[in-house]
C-alpha atoms as a PDB file:
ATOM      1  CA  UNK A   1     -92.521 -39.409   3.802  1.00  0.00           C
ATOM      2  CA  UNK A   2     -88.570 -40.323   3.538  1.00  0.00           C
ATOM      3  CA  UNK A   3     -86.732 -40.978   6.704  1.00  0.00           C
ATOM      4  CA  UNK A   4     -83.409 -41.805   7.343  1.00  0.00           C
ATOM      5  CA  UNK A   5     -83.882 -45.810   6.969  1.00  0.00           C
ATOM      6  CA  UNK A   6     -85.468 -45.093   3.717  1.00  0.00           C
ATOM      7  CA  UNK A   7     -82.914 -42.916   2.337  1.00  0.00           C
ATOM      8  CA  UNK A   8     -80.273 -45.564   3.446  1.00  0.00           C
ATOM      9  CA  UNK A   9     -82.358 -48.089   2.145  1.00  0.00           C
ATOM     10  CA  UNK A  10     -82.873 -46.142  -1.162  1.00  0.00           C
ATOM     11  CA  UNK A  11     -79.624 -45.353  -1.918  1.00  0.00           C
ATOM     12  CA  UNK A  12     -77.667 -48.592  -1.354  1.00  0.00           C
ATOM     13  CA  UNK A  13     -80.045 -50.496  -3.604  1.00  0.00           C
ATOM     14  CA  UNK A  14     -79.959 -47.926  -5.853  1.00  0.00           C
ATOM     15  CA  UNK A  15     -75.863 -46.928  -5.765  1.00  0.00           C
ATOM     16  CA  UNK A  16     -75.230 -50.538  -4.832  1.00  0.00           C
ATOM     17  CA  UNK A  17     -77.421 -52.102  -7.806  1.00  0.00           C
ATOM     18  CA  UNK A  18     -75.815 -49.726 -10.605  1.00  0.00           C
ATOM     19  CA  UNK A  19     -72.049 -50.458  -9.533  1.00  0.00           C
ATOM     20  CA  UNK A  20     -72.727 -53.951  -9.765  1.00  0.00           C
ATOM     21  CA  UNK A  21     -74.537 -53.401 -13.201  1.00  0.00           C
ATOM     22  CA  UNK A  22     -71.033 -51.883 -14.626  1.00  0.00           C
ATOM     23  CA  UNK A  23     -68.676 -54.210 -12.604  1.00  0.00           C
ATOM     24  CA  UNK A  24     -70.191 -57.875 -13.223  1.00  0.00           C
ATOM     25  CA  UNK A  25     -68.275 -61.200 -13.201  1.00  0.00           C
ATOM     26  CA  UNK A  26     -66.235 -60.844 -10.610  1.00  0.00           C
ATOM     27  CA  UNK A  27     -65.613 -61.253  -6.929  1.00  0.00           C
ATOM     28  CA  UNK A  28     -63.559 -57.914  -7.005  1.00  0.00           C
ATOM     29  CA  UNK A  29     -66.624 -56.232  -8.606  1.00  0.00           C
ATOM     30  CA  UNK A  30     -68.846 -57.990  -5.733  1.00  0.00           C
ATOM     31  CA  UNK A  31     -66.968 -56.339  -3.092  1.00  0.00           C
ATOM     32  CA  UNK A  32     -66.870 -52.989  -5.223  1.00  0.00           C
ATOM     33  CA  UNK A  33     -70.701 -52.522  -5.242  1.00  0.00           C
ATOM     34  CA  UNK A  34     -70.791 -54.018  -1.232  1.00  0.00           C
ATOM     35  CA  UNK A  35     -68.769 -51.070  -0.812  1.00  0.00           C
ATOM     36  CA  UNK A  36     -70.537 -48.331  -2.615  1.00  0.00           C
ATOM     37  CA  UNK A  37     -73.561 -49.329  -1.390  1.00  0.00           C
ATOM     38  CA  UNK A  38     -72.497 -48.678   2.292  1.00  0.00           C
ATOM     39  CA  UNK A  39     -70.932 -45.966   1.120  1.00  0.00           C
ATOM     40  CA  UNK A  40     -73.521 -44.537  -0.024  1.00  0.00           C
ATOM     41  CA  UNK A  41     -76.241 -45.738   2.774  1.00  0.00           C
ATOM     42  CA  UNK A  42     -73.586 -43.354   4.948  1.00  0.00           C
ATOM     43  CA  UNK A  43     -73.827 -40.472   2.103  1.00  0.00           C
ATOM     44  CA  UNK A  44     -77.006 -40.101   1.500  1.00  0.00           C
ATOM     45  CA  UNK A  45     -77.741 -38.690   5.274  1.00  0.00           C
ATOM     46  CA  UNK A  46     -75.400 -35.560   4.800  1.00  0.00           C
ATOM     47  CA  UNK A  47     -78.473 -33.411   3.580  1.00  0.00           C
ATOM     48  CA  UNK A  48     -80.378 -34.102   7.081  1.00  0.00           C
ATOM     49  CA  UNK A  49     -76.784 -33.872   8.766  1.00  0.00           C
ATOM     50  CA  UNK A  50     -76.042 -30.149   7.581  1.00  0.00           C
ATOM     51  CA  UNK A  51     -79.792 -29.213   7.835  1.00  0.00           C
ATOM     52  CA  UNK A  52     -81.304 -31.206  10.596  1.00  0.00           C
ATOM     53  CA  UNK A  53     -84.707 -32.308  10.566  1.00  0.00           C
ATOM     54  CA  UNK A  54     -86.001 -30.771  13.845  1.00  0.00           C
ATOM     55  CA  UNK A  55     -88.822 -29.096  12.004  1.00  0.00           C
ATOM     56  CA  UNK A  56     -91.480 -29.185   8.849  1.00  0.00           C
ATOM     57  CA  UNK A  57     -89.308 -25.916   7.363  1.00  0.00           C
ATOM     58  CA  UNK A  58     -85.433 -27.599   7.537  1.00  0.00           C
ATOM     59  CA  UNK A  59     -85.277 -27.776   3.748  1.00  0.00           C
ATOM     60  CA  UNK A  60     -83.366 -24.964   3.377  1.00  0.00           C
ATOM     61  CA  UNK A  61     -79.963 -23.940   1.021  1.00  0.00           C
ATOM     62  CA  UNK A  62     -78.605 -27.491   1.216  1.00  0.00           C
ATOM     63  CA  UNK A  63     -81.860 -28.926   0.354  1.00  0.00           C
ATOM     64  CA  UNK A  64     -82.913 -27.246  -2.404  1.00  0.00           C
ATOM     65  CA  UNK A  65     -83.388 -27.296  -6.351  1.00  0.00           C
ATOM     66  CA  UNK A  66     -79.633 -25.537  -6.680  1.00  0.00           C
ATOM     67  CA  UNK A  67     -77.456 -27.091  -4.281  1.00  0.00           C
ATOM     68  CA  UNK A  68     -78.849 -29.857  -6.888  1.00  0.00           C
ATOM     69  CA  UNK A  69     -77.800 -28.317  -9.460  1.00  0.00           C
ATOM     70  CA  UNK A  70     -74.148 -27.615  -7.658  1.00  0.00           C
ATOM     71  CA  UNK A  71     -74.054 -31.517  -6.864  1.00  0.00           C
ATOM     72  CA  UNK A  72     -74.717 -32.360 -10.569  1.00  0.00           C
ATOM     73  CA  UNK A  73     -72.162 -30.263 -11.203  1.00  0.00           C
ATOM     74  CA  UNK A  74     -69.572 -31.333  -9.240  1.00  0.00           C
ATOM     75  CA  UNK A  75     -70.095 -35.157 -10.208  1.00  0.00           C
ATOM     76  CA  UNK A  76     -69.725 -34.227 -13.680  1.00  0.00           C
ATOM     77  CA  UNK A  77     -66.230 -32.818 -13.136  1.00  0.00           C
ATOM     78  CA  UNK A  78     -65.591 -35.887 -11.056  1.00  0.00           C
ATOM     79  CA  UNK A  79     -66.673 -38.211 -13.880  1.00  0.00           C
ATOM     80  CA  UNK A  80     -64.814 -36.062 -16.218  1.00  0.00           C
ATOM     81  CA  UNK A  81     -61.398 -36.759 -14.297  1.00  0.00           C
ATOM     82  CA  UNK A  82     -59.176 -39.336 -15.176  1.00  0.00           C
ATOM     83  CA  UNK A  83     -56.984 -39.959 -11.890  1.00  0.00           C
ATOM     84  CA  UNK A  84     -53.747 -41.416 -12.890  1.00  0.00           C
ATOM     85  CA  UNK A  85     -53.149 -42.432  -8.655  1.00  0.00           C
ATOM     86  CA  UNK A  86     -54.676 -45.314  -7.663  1.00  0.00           C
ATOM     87  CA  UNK A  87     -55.916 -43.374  -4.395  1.00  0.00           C
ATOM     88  CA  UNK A  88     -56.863 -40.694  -6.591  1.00  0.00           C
ATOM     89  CA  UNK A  89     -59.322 -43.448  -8.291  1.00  0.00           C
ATOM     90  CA  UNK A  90     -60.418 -44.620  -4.773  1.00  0.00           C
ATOM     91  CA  UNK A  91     -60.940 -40.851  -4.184  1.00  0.00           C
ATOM     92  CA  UNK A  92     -63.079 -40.184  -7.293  1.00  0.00           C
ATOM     93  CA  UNK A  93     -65.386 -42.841  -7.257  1.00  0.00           C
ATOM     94  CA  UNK A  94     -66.530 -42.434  -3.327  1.00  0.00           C
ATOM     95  CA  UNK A  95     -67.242 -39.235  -4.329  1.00  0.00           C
ATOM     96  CA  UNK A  96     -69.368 -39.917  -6.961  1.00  0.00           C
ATOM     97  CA  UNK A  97     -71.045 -42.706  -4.633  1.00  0.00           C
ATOM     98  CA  UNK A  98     -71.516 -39.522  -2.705  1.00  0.00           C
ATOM     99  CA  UNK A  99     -73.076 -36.958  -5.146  1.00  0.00           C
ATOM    100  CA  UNK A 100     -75.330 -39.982  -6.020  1.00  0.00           C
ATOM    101  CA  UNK A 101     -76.285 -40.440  -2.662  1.00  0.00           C
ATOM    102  CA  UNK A 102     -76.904 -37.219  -2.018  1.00  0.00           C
ATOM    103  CA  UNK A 103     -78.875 -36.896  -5.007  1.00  0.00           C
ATOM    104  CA  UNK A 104     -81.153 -39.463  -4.385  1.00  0.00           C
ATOM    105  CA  UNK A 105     -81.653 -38.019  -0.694  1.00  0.00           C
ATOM    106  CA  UNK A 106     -82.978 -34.915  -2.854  1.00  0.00           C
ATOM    107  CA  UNK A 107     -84.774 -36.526  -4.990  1.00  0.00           C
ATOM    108  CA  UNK A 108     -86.943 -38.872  -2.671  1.00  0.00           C
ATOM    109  CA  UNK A 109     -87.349 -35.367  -0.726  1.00  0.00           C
ATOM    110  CA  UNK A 110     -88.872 -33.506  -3.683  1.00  0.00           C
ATOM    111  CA  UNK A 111     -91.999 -36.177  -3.552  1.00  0.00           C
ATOM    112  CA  UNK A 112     -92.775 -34.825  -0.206  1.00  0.00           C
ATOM    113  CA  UNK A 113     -95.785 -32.749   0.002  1.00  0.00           C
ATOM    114  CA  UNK A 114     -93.195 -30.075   1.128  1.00  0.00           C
ATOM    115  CA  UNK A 115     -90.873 -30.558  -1.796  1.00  0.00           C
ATOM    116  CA  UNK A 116     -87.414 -28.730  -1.806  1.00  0.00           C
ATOM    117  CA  UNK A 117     -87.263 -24.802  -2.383  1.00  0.00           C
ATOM    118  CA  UNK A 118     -85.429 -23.517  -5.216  1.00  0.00           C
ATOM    119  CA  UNK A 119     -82.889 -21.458  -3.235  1.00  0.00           C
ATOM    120  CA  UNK A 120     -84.071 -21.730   0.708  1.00  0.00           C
ATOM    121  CA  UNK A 121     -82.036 -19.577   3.475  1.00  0.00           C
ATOM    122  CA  UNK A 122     -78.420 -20.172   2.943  1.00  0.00           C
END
Protein backbone atom coordinates (compact mmCIF):
# COMPACT_ATOMS: atom_id res chain seq x y z
CA UNK A 1 0.00 0.00 0.00
CA UNK A 2 1.30 3.70 -1.07
CA UNK A 3 2.39 6.00 1.64
CA UNK A 4 3.61 9.26 1.58
CA UNK A 5 7.50 8.26 1.09
CA UNK A 6 6.37 6.20 -1.75
CA UNK A 7 4.38 8.69 -3.48
CA UNK A 8 7.37 11.16 -3.04
CA UNK A 9 9.55 8.58 -4.06
CA UNK A 10 7.31 7.70 -7.09
CA UNK A 11 6.82 10.82 -8.41
CA UNK A 12 10.28 12.45 -8.41
CA UNK A 13 11.74 9.49 -10.27
CA UNK A 14 9.03 9.46 -12.34
CA UNK A 15 8.48 13.59 -12.99
CA UNK A 16 12.20 13.96 -12.40
CA UNK A 17 13.29 11.09 -14.98
CA UNK A 18 10.89 12.42 -17.90
CA UNK A 19 12.10 16.20 -17.61
CA UNK A 20 15.47 15.09 -17.90
CA UNK A 21 14.47 12.75 -20.89
CA UNK A 22 13.23 16.08 -22.88
CA UNK A 23 15.94 18.48 -21.48
CA UNK A 24 19.37 16.46 -21.99
CA UNK A 25 22.87 17.94 -22.52
CA UNK A 26 22.93 20.45 -20.36
CA UNK A 27 23.68 21.69 -16.89
CA UNK A 28 20.58 24.07 -17.18
CA UNK A 29 18.46 20.98 -18.06
CA UNK A 30 20.19 19.14 -14.92
CA UNK A 31 18.95 21.66 -12.60
CA UNK A 32 15.48 21.75 -14.52
CA UNK A 33 14.61 18.07 -13.78
CA UNK A 34 16.39 18.54 -9.92
CA UNK A 35 13.71 20.94 -9.73
CA UNK A 36 10.67 19.21 -11.01
CA UNK A 37 11.44 16.37 -9.28
CA UNK A 38 11.19 18.16 -5.84
CA UNK A 39 8.57 19.79 -7.14
CA UNK A 40 6.80 17.22 -7.69
CA UNK A 41 7.91 14.95 -4.49
CA UNK A 42 5.99 18.22 -2.74
CA UNK A 43 2.90 17.80 -5.32
CA UNK A 44 2.15 14.63 -5.28
CA UNK A 45 0.96 14.78 -1.36
CA UNK A 46 -1.93 17.34 -2.11
CA UNK A 47 -4.48 14.37 -2.59
CA UNK A 48 -3.73 13.08 1.17
CA UNK A 49 -3.45 16.93 2.14
CA UNK A 50 -7.16 17.87 1.04
CA UNK A 51 -8.46 14.37 2.06
CA UNK A 52 -6.43 13.17 4.95
CA UNK A 53 -5.70 9.71 5.51
CA UNK A 54 -7.11 9.24 9.06
CA UNK A 55 -9.21 6.34 7.89
CA UNK A 56 -9.64 3.16 5.31
CA UNK A 57 -12.77 5.39 3.61
CA UNK A 58 -10.68 9.00 2.94
CA UNK A 59 -10.77 8.43 -0.81
CA UNK A 60 -13.39 10.56 -1.39
CA UNK A 61 -14.23 13.56 -4.29
CA UNK A 62 -10.55 14.50 -4.56
CA UNK A 63 -9.53 11.00 -4.85
CA UNK A 64 -11.52 9.66 -7.26
CA UNK A 65 -11.82 8.46 -11.04
CA UNK A 66 -13.19 12.27 -11.99
CA UNK A 67 -11.24 14.66 -10.14
CA UNK A 68 -8.84 12.49 -12.58
CA UNK A 69 -10.46 13.22 -15.22
CA UNK A 70 -10.63 17.20 -14.12
CA UNK A 71 -6.69 16.97 -13.57
CA UNK A 72 -6.21 15.54 -17.12
CA UNK A 73 -8.07 18.17 -18.12
CA UNK A 74 -6.58 20.93 -16.75
CA UNK A 75 -2.92 19.79 -17.81
CA UNK A 76 -4.07 19.62 -21.23
CA UNK A 77 -5.05 23.29 -21.29
CA UNK A 78 -1.79 23.94 -19.55
CA UNK A 79 0.19 22.09 -22.23
CA UNK A 80 -1.92 23.72 -24.76
CA UNK A 81 -0.73 27.33 -23.58
CA UNK A 82 2.00 29.03 -25.01
CA UNK A 83 3.10 31.70 -22.24
CA UNK A 84 4.81 34.50 -23.93
CA UNK A 85 6.20 35.75 -19.95
CA UNK A 86 8.97 34.10 -18.84
CA UNK A 87 7.17 33.73 -15.29
CA UNK A 88 4.24 32.71 -17.12
CA UNK A 89 6.58 29.68 -18.46
CA UNK A 90 7.90 29.12 -14.87
CA UNK A 91 4.15 29.16 -13.98
CA UNK A 92 3.03 26.58 -16.58
CA UNK A 93 5.42 24.02 -16.25
CA UNK A 94 5.20 23.68 -12.15
CA UNK A 95 1.87 23.18 -12.82
CA UNK A 96 2.12 20.54 -15.03
CA UNK A 97 4.89 19.00 -12.58
CA UNK A 98 1.83 19.28 -10.42
CA UNK A 99 -1.06 17.60 -12.37
CA UNK A 100 1.63 14.89 -12.96
CA UNK A 101 2.24 14.52 -9.51
CA UNK A 102 -0.97 14.42 -8.59
CA UNK A 103 -1.72 11.98 -11.12
CA UNK A 104 0.63 9.57 -10.21
CA UNK A 105 -0.58 9.94 -6.42
CA UNK A 106 -3.96 8.61 -8.11
CA UNK A 107 -2.71 6.27 -9.95
CA UNK A 108 -0.44 4.31 -7.39
CA UNK A 109 -3.81 4.69 -5.21
CA UNK A 110 -6.04 2.87 -7.71
CA UNK A 111 -3.71 -0.47 -7.13
CA UNK A 112 -4.88 -0.45 -3.63
CA UNK A 113 -7.24 -3.10 -2.73
CA UNK A 114 -9.53 -0.05 -1.98
CA UNK A 115 -9.03 1.62 -5.32
CA UNK A 116 -10.48 5.21 -5.89
CA UNK A 117 -14.40 5.71 -6.27
CA UNK A 118 -15.70 7.13 -9.33
CA UNK A 119 -17.32 10.21 -7.76
CA UNK A 120 -16.87 9.76 -3.69
CA UNK A 121 -18.58 12.51 -1.25
CA UNK A 122 -17.65 15.87 -2.50
Amino acid sequence: MPNGNNHRLLAALVIGGFSLSQNTGSEEALKRSLLHSSVAALATNLPDLLEPAINPHHRQFFHSMVFGGLVVYAGCKLYRWSPEERWERVARNLLLVGCGSYLLHLLADSFTPRGLPLVGRV
